[in-house]
C-alpha atoms as a PDB file:
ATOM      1  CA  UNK A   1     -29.828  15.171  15.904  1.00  0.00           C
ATOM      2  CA  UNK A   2     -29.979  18.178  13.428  1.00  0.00           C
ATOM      3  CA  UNK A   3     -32.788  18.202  10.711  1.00  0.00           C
ATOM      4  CA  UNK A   4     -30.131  16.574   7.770  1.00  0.00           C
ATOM      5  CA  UNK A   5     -30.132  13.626  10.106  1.00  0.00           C
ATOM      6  CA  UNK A   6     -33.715  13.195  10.723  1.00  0.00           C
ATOM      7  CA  UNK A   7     -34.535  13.535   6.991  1.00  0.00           C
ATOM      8  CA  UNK A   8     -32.254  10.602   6.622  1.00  0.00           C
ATOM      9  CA  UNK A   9     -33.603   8.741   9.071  1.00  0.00           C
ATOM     10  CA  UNK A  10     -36.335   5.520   8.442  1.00  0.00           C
ATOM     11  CA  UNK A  11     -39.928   5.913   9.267  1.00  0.00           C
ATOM     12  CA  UNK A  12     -42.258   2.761   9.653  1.00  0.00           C
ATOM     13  CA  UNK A  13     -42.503  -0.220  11.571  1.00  0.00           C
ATOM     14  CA  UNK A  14     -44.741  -3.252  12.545  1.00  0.00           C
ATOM     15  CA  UNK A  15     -47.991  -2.462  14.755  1.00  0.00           C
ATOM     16  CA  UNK A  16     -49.304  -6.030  15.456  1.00  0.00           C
ATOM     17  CA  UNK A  17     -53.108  -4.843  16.060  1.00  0.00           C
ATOM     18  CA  UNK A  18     -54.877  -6.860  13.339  1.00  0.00           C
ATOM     19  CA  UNK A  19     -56.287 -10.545  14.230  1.00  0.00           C
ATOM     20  CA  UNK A  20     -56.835 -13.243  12.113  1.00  0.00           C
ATOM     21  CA  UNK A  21     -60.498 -13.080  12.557  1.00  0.00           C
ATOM     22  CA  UNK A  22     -60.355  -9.654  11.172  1.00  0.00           C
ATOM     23  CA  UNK A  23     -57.994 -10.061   8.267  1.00  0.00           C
ATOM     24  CA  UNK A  24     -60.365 -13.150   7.061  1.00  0.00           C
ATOM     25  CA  UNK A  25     -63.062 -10.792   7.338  1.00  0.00           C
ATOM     26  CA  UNK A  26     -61.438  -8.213   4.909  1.00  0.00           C
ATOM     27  CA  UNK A  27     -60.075 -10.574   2.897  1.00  0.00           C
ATOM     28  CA  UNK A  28     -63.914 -11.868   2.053  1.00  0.00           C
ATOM     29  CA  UNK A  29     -65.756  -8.746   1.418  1.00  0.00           C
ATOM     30  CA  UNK A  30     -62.758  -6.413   0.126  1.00  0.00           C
ATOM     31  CA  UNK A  31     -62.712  -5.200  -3.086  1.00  0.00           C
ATOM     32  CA  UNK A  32     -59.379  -4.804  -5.342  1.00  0.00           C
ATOM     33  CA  UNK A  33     -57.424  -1.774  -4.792  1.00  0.00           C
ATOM     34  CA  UNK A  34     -58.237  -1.893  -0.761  1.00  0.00           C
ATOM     35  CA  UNK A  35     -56.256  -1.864   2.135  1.00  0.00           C
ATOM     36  CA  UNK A  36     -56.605  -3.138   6.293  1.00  0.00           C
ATOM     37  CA  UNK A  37     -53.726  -1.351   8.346  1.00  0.00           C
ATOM     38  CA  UNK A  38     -51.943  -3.072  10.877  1.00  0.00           C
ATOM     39  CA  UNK A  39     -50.262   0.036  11.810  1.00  0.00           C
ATOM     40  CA  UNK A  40     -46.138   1.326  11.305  1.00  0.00           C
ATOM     41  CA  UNK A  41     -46.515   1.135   7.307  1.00  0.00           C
ATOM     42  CA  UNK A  42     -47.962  -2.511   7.139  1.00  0.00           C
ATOM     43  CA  UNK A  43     -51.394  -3.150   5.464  1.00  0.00           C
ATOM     44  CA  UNK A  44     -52.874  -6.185   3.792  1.00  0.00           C
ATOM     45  CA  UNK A  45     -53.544  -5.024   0.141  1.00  0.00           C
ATOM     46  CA  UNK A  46     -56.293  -6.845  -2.011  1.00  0.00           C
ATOM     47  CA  UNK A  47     -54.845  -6.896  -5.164  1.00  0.00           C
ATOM     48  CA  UNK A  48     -56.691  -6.713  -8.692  1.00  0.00           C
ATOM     49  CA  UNK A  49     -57.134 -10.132  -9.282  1.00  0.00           C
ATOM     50  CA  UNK A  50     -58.401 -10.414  -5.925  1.00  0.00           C
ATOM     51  CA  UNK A  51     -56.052 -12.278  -3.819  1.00  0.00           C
ATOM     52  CA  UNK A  52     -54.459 -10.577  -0.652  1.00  0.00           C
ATOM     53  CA  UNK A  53     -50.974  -9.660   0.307  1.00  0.00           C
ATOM     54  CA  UNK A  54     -48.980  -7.920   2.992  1.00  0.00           C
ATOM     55  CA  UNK A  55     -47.167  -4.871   2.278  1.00  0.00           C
ATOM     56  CA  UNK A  56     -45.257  -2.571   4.303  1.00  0.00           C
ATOM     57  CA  UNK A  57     -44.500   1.225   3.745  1.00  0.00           C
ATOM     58  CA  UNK A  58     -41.733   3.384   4.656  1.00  0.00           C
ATOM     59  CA  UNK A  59     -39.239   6.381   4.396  1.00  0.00           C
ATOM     60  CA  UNK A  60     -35.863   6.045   3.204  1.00  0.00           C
ATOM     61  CA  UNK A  61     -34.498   9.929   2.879  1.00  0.00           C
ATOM     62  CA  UNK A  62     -37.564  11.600   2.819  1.00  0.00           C
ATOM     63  CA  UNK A  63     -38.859   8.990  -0.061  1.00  0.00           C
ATOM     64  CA  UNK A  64     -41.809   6.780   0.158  1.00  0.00           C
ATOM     65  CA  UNK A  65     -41.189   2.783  -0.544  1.00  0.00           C
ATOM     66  CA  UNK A  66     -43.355   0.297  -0.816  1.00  0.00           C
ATOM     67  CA  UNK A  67     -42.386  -3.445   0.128  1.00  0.00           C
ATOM     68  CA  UNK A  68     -44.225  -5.988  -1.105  1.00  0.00           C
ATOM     69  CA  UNK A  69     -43.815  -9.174   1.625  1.00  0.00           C
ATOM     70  CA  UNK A  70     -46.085 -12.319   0.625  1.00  0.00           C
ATOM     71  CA  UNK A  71     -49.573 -13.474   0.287  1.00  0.00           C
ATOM     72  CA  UNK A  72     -51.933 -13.787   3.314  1.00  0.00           C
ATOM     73  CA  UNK A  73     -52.553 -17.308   3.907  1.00  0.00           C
ATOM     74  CA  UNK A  74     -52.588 -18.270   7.493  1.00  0.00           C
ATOM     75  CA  UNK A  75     -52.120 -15.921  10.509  1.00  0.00           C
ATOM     76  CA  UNK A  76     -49.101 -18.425  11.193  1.00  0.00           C
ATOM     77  CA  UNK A  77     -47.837 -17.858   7.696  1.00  0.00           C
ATOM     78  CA  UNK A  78     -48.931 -14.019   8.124  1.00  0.00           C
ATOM     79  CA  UNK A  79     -47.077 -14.198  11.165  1.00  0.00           C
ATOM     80  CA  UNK A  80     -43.574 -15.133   9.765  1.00  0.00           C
ATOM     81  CA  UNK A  81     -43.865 -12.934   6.924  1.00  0.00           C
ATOM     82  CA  UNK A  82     -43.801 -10.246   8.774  1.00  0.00           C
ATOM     83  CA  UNK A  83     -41.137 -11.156  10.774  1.00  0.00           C
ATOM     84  CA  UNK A  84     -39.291 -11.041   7.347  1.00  0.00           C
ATOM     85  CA  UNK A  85     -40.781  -7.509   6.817  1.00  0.00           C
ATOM     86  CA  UNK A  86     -39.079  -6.419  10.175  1.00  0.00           C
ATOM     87  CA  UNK A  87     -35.818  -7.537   9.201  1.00  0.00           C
ATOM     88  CA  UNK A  88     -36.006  -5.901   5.554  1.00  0.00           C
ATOM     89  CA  UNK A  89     -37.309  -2.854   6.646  1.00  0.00           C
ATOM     90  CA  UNK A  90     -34.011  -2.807   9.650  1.00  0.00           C
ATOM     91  CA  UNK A  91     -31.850  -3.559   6.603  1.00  0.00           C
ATOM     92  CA  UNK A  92     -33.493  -1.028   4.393  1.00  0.00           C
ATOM     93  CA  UNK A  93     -32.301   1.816   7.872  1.00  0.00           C
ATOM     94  CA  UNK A  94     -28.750   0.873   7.241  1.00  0.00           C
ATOM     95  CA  UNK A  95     -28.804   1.906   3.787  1.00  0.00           C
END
């Protein structure tokens, strides 16, 4: 792969590390404008009117995006969202 193809290339993922313990925890005491990584561009971002939602981040062509992929809710509901970010962020690679 020469370096024109790597620049093209999609950066980011899911990392899975966070529990639900933890993310309640955050979600609690955070202030607006914070983030709790879960690791391959997605983070749980307390927003400024206080409420919490997942986000992932990525490279398309050298670029930073930002994805915004639901509220937090339940881990089960946390869960399935980002399933959904997977599949955007495999779309977003075909681009």
């Amino acid at each position: 792969m020469d370096n024109q193809t790597a620049r093209r290339s999609v950066t980011g993922g899911i990392g899975g590390k966070l529990t639900d313990k933890a993310v309640k925890a955050f979600v609690g005491k955070a202030a607006p404008g914070k983030k709790l990584a879960d690791g391959g561009g997605l983070h749980l971002f307390i927003t400024p009117a206080g409420g919490a939602t997942w986000r992932v981040k990525f490279r398309i062509e050298g670029k930073e995006k930002l994805y915004s992929v639901g509220p937090y809710e339940s881990a089960r509901v946390s869960r399935r969202l980002i399933g959904v970010s997977q599949a955007v962020t495999a779309d977003r690679s075909s681009c």
